[in-house]
PDB file of N, CA and C in Angstrom:
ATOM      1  N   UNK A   1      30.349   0.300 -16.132  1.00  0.00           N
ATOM      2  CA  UNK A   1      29.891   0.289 -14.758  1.00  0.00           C
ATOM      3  C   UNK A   1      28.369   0.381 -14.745  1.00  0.00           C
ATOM      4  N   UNK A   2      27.516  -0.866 -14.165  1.00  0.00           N
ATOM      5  CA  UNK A   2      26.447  -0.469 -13.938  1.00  0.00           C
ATOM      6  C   UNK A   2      25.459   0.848 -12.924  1.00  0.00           C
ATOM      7  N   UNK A   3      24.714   1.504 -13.680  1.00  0.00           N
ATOM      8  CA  UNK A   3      24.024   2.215 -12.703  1.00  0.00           C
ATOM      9  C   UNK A   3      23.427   2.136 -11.265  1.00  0.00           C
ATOM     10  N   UNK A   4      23.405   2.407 -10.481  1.00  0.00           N
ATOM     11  CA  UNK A   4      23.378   1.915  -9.255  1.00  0.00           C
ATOM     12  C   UNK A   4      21.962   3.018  -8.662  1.00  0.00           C
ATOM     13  N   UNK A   5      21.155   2.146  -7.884  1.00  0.00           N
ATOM     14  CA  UNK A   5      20.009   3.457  -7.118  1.00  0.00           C
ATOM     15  C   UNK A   5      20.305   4.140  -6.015  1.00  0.00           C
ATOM     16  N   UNK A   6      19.500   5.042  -6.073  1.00  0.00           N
ATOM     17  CA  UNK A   6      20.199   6.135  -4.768  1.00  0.00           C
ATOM     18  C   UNK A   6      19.179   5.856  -3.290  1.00  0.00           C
ATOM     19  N   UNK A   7      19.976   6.509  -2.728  1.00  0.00           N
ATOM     20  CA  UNK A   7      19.226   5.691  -1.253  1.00  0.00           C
ATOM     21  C   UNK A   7      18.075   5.780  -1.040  1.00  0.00           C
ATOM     22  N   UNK A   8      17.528   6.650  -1.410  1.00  0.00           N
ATOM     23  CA  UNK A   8      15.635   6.979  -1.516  1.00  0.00           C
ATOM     24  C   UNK A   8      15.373   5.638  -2.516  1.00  0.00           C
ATOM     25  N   UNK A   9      15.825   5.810  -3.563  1.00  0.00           N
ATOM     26  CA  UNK A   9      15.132   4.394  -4.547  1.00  0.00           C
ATOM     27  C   UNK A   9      15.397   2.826  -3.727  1.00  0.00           C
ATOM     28  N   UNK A  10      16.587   2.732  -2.516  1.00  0.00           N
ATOM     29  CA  UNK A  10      16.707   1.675  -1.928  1.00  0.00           C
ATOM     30  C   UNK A  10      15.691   1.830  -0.903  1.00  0.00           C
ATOM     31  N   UNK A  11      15.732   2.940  -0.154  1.00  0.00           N
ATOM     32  CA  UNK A  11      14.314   2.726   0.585  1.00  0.00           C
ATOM     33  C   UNK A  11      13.071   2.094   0.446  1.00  0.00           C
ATOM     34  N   UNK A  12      12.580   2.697  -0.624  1.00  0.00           N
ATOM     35  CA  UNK A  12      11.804   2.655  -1.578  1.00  0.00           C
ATOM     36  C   UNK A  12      11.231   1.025  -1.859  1.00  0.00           C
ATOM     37  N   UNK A  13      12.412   0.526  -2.564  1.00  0.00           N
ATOM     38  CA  UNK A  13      12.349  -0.827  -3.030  1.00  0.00           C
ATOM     39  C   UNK A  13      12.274  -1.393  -1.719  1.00  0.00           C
ATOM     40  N   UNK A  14      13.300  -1.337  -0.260  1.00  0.00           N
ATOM     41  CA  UNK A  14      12.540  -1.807   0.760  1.00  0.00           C
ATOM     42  C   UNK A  14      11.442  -1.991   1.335  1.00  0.00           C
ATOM     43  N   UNK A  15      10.612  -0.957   1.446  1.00  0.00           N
ATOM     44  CA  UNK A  15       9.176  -0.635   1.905  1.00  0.00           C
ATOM     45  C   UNK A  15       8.901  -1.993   0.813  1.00  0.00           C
ATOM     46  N   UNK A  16       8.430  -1.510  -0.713  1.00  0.00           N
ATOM     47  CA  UNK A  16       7.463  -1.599  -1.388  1.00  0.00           C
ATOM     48  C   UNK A  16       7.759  -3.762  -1.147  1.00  0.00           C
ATOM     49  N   UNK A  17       8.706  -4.079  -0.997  1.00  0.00           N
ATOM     50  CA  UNK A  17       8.881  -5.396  -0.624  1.00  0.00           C
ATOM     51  C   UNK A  17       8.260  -6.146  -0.104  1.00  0.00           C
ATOM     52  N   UNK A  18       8.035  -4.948   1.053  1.00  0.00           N
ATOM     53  CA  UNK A  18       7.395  -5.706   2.460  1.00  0.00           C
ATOM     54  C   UNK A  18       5.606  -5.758   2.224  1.00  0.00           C
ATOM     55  N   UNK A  19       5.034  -5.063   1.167  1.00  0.00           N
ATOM     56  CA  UNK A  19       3.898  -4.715   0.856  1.00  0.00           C
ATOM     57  C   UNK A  19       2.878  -6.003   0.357  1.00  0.00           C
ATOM     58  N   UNK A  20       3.479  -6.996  -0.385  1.00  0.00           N
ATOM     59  CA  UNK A  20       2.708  -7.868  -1.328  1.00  0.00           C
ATOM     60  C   UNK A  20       2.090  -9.029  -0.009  1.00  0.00           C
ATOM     61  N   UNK A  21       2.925  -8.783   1.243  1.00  0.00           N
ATOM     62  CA  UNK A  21       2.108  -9.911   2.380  1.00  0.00           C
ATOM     63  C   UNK A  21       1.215  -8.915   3.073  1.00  0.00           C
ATOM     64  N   UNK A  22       1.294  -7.916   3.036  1.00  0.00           N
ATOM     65  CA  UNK A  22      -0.006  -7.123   3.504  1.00  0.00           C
ATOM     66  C   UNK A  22      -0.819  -6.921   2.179  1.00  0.00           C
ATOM     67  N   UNK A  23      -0.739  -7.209   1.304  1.00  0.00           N
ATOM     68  CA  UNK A  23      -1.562  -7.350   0.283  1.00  0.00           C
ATOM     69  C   UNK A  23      -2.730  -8.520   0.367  1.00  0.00           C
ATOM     70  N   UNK A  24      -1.790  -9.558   0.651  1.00  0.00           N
ATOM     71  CA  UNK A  24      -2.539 -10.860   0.707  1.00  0.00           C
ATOM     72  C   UNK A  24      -3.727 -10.833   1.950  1.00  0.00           C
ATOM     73  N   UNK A  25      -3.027 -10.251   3.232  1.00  0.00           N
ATOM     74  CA  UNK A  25      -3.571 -10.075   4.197  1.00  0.00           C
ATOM     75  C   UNK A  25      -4.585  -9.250   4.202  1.00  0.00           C
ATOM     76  N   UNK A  26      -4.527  -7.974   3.557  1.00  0.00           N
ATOM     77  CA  UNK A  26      -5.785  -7.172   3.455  1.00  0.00           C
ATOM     78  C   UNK A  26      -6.822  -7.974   2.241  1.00  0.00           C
ATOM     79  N   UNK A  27      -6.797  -9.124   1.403  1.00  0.00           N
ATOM     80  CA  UNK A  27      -7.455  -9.325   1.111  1.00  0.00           C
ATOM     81  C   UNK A  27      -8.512 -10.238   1.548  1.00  0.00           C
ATOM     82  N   UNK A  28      -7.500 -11.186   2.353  1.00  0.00           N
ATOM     83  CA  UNK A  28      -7.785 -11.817   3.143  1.00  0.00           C
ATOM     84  C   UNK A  28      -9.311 -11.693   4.558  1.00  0.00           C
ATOM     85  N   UNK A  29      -9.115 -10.047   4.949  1.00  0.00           N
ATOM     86  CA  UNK A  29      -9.722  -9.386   5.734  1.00  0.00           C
ATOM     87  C   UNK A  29     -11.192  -8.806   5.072  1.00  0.00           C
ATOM     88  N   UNK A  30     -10.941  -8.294   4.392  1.00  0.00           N
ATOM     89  CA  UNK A  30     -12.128  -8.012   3.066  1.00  0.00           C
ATOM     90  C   UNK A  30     -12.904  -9.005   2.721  1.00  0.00           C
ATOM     91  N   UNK A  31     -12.304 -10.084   2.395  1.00  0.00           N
ATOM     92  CA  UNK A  31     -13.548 -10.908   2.106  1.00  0.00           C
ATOM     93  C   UNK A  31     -14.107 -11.989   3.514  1.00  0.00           C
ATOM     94  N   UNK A  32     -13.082 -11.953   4.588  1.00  0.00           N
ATOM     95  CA  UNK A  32     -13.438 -12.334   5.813  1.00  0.00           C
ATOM     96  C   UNK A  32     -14.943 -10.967   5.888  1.00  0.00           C
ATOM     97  N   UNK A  33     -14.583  -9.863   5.581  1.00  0.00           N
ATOM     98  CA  UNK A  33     -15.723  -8.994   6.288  1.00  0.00           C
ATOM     99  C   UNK A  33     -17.126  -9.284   4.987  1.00  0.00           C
ATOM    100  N   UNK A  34     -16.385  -9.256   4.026  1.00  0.00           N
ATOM    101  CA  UNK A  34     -17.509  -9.862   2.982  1.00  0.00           C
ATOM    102  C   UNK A  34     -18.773 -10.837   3.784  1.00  0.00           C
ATOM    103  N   UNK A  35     -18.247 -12.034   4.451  1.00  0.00           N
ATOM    104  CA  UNK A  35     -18.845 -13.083   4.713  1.00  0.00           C
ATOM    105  C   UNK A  35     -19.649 -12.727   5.969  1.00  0.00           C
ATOM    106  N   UNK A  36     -20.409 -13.532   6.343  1.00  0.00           N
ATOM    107  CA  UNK A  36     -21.395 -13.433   7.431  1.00  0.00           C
ATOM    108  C   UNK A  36     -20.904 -13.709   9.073  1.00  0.00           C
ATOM    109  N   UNK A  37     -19.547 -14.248   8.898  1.00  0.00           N
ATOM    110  CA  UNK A  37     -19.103 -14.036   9.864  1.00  0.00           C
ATOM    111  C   UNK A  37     -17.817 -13.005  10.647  1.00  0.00           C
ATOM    112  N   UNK A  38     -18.310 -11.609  10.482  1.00  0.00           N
ATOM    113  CA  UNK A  38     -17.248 -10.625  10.373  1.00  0.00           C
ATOM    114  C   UNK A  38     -17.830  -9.747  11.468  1.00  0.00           C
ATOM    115  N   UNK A  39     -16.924  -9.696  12.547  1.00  0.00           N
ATOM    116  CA  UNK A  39     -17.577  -8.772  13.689  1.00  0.00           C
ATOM    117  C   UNK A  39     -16.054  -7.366  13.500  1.00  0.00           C
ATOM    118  N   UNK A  40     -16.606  -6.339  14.475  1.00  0.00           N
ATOM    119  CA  UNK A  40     -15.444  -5.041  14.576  1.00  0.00           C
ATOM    120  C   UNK A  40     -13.789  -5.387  14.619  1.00  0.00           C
ATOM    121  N   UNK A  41     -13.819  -6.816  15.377  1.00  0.00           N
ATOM    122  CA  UNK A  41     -12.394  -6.793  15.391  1.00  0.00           C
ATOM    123  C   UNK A  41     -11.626  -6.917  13.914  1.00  0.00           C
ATOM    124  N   UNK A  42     -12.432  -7.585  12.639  1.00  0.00           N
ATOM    125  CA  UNK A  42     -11.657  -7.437  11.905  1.00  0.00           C
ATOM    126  C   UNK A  42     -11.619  -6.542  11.265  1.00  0.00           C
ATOM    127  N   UNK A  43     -12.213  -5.251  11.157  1.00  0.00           N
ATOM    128  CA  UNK A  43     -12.453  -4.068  10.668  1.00  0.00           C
ATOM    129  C   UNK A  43     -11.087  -3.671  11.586  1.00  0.00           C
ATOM    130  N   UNK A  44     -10.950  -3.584  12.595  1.00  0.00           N
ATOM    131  CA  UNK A  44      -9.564  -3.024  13.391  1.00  0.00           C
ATOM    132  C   UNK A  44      -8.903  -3.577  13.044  1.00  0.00           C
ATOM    133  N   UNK A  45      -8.006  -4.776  12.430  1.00  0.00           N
ATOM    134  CA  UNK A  45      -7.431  -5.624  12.069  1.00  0.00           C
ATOM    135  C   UNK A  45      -6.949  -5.054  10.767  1.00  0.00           C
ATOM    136  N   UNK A  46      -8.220  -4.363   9.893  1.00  0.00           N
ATOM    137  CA  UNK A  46      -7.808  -4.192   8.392  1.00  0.00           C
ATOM    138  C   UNK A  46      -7.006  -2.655   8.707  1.00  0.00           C
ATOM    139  N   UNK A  47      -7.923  -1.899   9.528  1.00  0.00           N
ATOM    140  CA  UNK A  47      -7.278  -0.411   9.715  1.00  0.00           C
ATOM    141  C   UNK A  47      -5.912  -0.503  10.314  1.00  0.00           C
ATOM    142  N   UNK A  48      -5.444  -1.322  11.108  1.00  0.00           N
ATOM    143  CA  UNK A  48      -3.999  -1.554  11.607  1.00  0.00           C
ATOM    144  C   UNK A  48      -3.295  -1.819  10.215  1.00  0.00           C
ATOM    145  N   UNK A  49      -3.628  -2.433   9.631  1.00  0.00           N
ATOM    146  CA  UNK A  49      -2.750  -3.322   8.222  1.00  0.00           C
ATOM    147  C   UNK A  49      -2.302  -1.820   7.094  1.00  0.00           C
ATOM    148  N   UNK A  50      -3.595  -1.220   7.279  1.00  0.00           N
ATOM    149  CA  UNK A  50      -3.625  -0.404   6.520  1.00  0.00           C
ATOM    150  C   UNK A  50      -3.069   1.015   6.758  1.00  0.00           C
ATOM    151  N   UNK A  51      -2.915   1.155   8.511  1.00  0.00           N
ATOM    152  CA  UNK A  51      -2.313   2.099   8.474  1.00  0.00           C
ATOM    153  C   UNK A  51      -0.491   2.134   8.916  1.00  0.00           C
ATOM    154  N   UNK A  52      -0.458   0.768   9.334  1.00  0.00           N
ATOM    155  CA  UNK A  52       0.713   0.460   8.942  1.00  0.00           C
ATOM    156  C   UNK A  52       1.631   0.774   7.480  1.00  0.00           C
ATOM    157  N   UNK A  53       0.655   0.594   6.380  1.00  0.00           N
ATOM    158  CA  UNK A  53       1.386   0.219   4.904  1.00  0.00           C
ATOM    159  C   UNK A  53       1.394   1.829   4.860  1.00  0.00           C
ATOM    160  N   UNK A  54       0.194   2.318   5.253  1.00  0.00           N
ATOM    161  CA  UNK A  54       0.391   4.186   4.860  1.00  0.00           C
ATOM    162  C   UNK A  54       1.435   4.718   5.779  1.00  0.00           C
ATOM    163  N   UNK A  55       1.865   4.349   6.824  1.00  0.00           N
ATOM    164  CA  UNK A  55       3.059   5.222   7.494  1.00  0.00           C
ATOM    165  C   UNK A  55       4.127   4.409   6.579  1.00  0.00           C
ATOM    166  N   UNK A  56       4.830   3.830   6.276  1.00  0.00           N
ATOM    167  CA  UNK A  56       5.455   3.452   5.655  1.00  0.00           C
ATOM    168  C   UNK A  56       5.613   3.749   4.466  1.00  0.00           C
ATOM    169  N   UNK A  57       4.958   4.194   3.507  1.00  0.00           N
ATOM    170  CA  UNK A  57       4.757   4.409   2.064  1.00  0.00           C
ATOM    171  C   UNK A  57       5.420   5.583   2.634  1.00  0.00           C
ATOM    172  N   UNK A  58       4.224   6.599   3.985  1.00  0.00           N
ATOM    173  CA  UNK A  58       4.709   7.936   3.489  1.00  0.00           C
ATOM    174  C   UNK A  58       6.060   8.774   4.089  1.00  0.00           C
ATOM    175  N   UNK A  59       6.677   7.299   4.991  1.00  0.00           N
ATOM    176  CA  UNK A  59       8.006   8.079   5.239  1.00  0.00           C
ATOM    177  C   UNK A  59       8.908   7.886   3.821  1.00  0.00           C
ATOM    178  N   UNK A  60       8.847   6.784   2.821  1.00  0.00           N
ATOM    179  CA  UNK A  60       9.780   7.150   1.690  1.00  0.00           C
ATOM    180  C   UNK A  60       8.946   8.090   0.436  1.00  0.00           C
ATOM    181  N   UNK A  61       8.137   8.549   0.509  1.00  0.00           N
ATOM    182  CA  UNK A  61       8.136   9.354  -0.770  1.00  0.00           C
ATOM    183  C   UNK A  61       6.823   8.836  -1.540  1.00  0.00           C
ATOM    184  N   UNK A  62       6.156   8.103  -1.372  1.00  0.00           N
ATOM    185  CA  UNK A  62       5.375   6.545  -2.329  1.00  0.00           C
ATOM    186  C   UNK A  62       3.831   7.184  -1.852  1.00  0.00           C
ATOM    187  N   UNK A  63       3.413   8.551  -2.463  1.00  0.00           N
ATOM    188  CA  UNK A  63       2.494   9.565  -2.180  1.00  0.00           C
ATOM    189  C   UNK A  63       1.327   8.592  -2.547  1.00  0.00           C
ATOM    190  N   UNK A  64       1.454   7.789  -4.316  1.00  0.00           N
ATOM    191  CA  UNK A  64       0.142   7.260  -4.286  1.00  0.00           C
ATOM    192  C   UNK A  64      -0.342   6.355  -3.779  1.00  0.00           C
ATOM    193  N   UNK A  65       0.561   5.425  -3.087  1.00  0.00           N
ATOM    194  CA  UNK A  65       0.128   4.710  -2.039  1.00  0.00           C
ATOM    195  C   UNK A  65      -0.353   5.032  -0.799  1.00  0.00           C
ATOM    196  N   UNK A  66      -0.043   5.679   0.081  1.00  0.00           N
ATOM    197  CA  UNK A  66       0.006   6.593   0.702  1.00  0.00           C
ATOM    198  C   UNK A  66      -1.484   6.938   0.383  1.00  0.00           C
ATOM    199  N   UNK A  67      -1.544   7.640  -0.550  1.00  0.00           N
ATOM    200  CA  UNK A  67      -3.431   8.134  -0.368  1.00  0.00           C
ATOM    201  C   UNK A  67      -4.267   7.016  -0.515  1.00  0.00           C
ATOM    202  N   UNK A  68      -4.254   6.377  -1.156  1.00  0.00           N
ATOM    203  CA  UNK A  68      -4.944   5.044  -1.404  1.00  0.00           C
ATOM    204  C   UNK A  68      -5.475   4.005  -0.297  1.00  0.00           C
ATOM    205  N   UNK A  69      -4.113   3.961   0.671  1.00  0.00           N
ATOM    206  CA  UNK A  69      -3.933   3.096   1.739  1.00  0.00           C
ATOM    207  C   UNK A  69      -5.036   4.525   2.838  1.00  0.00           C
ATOM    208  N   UNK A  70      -4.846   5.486   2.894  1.00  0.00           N
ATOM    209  CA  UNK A  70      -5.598   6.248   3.257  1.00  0.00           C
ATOM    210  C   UNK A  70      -7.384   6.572   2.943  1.00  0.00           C
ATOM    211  N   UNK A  71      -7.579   6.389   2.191  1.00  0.00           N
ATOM    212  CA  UNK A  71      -8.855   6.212   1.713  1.00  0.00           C
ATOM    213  C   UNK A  71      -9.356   5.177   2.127  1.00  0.00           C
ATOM    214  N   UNK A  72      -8.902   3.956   2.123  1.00  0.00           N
ATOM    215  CA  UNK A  72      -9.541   2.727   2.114  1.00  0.00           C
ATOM    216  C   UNK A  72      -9.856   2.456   3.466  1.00  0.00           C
ATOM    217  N   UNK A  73      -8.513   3.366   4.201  1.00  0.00           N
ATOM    218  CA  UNK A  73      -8.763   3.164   6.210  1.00  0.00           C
ATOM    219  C   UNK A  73      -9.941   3.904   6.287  1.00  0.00           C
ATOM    220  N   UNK A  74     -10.046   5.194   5.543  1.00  0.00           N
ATOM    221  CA  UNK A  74     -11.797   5.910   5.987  1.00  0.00           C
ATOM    222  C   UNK A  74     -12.650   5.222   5.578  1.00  0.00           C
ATOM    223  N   UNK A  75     -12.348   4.349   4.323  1.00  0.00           N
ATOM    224  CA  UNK A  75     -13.870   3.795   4.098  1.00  0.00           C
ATOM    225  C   UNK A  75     -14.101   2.786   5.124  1.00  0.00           C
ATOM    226  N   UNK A  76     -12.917   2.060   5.783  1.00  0.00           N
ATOM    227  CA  UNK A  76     -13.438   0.474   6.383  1.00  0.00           C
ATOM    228  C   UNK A  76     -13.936   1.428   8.011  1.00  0.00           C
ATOM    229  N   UNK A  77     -13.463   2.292   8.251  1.00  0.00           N
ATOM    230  CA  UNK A  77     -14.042   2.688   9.657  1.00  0.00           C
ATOM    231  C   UNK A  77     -15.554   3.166   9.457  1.00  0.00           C
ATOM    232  N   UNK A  78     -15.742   3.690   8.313  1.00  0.00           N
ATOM    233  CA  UNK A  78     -16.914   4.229   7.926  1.00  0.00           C
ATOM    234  C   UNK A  78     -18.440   3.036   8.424  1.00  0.00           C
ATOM    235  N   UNK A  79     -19.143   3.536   9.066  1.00  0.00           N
ATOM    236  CA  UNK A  79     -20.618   2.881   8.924  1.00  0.00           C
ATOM    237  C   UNK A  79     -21.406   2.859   7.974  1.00  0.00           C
ATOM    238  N   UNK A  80     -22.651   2.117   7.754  1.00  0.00           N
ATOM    239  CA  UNK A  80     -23.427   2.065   7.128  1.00  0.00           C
ATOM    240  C   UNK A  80     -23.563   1.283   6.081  1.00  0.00           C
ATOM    241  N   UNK A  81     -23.741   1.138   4.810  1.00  0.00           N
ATOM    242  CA  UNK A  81     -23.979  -0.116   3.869  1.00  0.00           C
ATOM    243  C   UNK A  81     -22.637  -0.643   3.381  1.00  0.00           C
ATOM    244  N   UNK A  82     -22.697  -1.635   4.618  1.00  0.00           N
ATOM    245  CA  UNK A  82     -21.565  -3.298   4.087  1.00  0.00           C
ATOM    246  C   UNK A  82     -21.250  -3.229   2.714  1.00  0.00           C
ATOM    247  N   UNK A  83     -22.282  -3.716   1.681  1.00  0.00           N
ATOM    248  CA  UNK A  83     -22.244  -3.927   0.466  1.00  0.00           C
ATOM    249  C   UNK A  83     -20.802  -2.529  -0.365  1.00  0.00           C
ATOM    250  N   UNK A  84     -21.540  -1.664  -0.127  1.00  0.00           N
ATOM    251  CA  UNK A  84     -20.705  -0.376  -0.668  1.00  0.00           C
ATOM    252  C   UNK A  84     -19.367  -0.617   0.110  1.00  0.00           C
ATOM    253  N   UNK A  85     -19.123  -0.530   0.999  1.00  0.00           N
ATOM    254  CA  UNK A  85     -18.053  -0.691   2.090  1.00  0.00           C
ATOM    255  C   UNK A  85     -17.200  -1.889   1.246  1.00  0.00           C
ATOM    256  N   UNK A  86     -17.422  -2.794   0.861  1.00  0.00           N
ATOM    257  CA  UNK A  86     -16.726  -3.819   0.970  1.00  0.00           C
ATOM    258  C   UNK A  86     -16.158  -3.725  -0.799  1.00  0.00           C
ATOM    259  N   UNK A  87     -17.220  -3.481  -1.554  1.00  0.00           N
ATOM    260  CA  UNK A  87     -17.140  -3.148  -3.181  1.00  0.00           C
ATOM    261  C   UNK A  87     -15.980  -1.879  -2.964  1.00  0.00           C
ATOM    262  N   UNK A  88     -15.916  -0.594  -2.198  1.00  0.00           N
ATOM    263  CA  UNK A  88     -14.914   0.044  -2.450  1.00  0.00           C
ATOM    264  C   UNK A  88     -13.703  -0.558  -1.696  1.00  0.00           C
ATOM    265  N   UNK A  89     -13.825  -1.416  -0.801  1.00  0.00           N
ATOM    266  CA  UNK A  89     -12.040  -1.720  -0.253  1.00  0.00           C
ATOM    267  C   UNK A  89     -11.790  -2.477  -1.755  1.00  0.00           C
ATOM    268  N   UNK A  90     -12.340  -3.491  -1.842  1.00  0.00           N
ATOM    269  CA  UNK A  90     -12.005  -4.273  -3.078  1.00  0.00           C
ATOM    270  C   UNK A  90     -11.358  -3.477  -4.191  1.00  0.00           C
ATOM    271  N   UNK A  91     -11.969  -2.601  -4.498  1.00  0.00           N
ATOM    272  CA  UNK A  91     -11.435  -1.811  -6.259  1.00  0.00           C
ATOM    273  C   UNK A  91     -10.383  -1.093  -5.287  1.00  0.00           C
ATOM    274  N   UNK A  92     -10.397  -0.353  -3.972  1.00  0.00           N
ATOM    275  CA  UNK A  92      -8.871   0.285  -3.881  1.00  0.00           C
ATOM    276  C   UNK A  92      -8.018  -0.888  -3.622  1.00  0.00           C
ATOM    277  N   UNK A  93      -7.972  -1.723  -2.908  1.00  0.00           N
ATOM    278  CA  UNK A  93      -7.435  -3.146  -2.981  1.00  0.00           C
ATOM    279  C   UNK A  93      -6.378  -3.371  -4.511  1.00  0.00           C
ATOM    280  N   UNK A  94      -7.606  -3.233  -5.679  1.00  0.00           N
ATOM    281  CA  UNK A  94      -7.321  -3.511  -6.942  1.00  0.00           C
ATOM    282  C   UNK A  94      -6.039  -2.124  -7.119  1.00  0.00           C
ATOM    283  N   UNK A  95      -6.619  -0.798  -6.923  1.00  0.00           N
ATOM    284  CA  UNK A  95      -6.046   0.271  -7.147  1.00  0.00           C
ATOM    285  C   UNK A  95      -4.299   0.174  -6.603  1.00  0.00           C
ATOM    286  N   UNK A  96      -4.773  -0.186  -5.139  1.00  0.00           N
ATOM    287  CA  UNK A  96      -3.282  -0.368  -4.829  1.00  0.00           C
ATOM    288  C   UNK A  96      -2.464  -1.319  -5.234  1.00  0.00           C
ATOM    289  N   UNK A  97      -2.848  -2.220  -5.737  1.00  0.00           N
ATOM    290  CA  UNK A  97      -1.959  -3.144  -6.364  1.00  0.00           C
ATOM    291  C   UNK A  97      -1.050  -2.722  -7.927  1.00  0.00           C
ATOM    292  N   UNK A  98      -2.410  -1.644  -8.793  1.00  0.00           N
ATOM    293  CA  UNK A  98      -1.935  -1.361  -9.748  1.00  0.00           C
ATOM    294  C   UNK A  98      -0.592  -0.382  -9.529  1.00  0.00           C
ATOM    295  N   UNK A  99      -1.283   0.538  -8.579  1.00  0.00           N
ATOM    296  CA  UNK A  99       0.191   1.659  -7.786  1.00  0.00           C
ATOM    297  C   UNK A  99       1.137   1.078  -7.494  1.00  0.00           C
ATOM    298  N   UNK A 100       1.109   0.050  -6.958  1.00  0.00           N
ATOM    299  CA  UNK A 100       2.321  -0.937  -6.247  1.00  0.00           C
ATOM    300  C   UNK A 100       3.288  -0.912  -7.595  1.00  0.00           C
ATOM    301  N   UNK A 101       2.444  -1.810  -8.600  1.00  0.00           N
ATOM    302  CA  UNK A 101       3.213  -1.961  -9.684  1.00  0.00           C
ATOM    303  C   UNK A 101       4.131  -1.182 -10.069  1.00  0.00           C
ATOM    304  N   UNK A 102       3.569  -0.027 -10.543  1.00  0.00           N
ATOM    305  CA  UNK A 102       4.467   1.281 -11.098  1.00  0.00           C
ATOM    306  C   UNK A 102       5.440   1.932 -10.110  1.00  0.00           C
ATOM    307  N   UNK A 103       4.856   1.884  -8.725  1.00  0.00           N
ATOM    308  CA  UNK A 103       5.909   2.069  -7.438  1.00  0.00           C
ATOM    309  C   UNK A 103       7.349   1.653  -7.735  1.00  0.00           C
ATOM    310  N   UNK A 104       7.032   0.181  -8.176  1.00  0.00           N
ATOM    311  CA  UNK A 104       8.229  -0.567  -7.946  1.00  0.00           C
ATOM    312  C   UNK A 104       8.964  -0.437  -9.428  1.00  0.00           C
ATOM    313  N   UNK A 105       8.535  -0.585  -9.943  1.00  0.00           N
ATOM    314  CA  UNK A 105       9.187  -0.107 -11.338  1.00  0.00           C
ATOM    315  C   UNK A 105      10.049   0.917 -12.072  1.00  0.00           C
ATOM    316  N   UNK A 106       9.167   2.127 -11.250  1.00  0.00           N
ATOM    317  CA  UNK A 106      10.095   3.271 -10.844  1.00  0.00           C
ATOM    318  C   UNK A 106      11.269   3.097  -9.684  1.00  0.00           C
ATOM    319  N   UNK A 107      11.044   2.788  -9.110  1.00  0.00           N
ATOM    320  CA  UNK A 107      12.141   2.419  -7.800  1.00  0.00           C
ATOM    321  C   UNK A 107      13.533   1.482  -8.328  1.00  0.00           C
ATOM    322  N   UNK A 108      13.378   0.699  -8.591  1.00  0.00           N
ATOM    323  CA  UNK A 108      14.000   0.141  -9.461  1.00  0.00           C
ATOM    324  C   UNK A 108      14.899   0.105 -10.515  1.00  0.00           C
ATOM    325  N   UNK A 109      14.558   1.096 -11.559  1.00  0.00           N
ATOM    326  CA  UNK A 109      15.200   2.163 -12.484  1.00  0.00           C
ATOM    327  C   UNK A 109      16.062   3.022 -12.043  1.00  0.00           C
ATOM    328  N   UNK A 110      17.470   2.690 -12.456  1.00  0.00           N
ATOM    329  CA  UNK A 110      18.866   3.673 -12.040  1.00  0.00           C
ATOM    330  C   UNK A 110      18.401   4.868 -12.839  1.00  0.00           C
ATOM    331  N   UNK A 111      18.330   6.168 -12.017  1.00  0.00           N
ATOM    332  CA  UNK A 111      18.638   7.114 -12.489  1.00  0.00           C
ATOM    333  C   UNK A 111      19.932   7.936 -13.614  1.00  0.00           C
ATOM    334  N   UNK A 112      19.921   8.187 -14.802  1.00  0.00           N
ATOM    335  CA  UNK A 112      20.739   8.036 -15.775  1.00  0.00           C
ATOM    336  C   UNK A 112      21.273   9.211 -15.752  1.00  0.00           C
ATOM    337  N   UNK A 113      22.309   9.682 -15.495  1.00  0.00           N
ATOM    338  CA  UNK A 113      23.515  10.784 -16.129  1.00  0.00           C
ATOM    339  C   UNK A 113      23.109  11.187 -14.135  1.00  0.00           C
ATOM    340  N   UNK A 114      22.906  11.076 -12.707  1.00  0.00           N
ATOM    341  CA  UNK A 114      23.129  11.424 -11.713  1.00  0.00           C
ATOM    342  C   UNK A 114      24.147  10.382 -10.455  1.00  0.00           C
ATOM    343  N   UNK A 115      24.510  11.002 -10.113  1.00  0.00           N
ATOM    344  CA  UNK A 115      25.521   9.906  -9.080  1.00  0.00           C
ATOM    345  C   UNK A 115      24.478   9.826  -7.573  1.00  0.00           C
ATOM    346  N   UNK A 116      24.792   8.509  -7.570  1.00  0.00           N
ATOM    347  CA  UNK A 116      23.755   8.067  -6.970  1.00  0.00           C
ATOM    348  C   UNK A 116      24.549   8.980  -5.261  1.00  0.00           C
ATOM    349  N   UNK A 117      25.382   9.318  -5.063  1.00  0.00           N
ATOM    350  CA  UNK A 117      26.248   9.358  -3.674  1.00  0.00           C
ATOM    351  C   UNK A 117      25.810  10.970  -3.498  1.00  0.00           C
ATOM    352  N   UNK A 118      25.525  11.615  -4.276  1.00  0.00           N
ATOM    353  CA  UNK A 118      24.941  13.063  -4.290  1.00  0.00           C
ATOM    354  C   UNK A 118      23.568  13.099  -3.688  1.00  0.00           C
ATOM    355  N   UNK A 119      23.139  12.013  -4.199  1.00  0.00           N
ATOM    356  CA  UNK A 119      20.910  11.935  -3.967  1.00  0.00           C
ATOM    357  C   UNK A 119      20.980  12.454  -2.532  1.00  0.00           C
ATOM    358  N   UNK A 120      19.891  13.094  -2.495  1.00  0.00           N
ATOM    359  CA  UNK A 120      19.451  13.251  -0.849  1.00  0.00           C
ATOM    360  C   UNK A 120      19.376  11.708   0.290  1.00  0.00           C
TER     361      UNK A 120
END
């Protein structure tokens, strides 16, 4: 009988699913703000995206996303030098993608010697 995941790890794998088109999209936004033609609305645009993916991460459990997606909303509301602003969405950008990875990897993985019908 194959191992089967428990409903948190199906959660889990749900959320993290829905993540790789807000991926595209927040990159999308970043380098829209990169360019010379980037006014406030897309800065609101990225913080919606972003705080979308963080309520979501943090109703299943998915903490390092969750901070990450959190950080990156303070930096894009943040004023002052573009340049810095845009160099840190980018590397958490990068960051969250690497988290994503391991997110899902773990999620994924049947828990071995527990019944999945017990899990919280």
């Amino acid at each position: 009988m194959a191992d089967k995941l428990t409903a948190r790890q199906q959660a889990q794998v749900a959320v993290l699913e829905s993540l790789p088109a807000k991926f595209a999209q927040m990159h999308r936004l970043i380098e829209e703000m990169a360019g010379a033609r980037a006014d406030i609305s897309v800065v609101r645009r990225l913080c919606r995206v972003l705080d979308e993916g963080k309520g979501a991460t943090s109703g299943v459990g998915l903490s390092a996303l969750t901070q990450t997606m959190g950080t990156m909303g303070m930096l894009a509301r943040r004023t002052g030098g573009e340049q810095m602003k845009i160099r840190g969405l980018r590397e958490g950008l990068a960051s969250l993608k690497i988290n994503y990875d391991g997110a899902l990897r773990v999620a994924k993985t049947p828990l071995a010697g527990e019944d999945p019908a017990a899990a919280p």
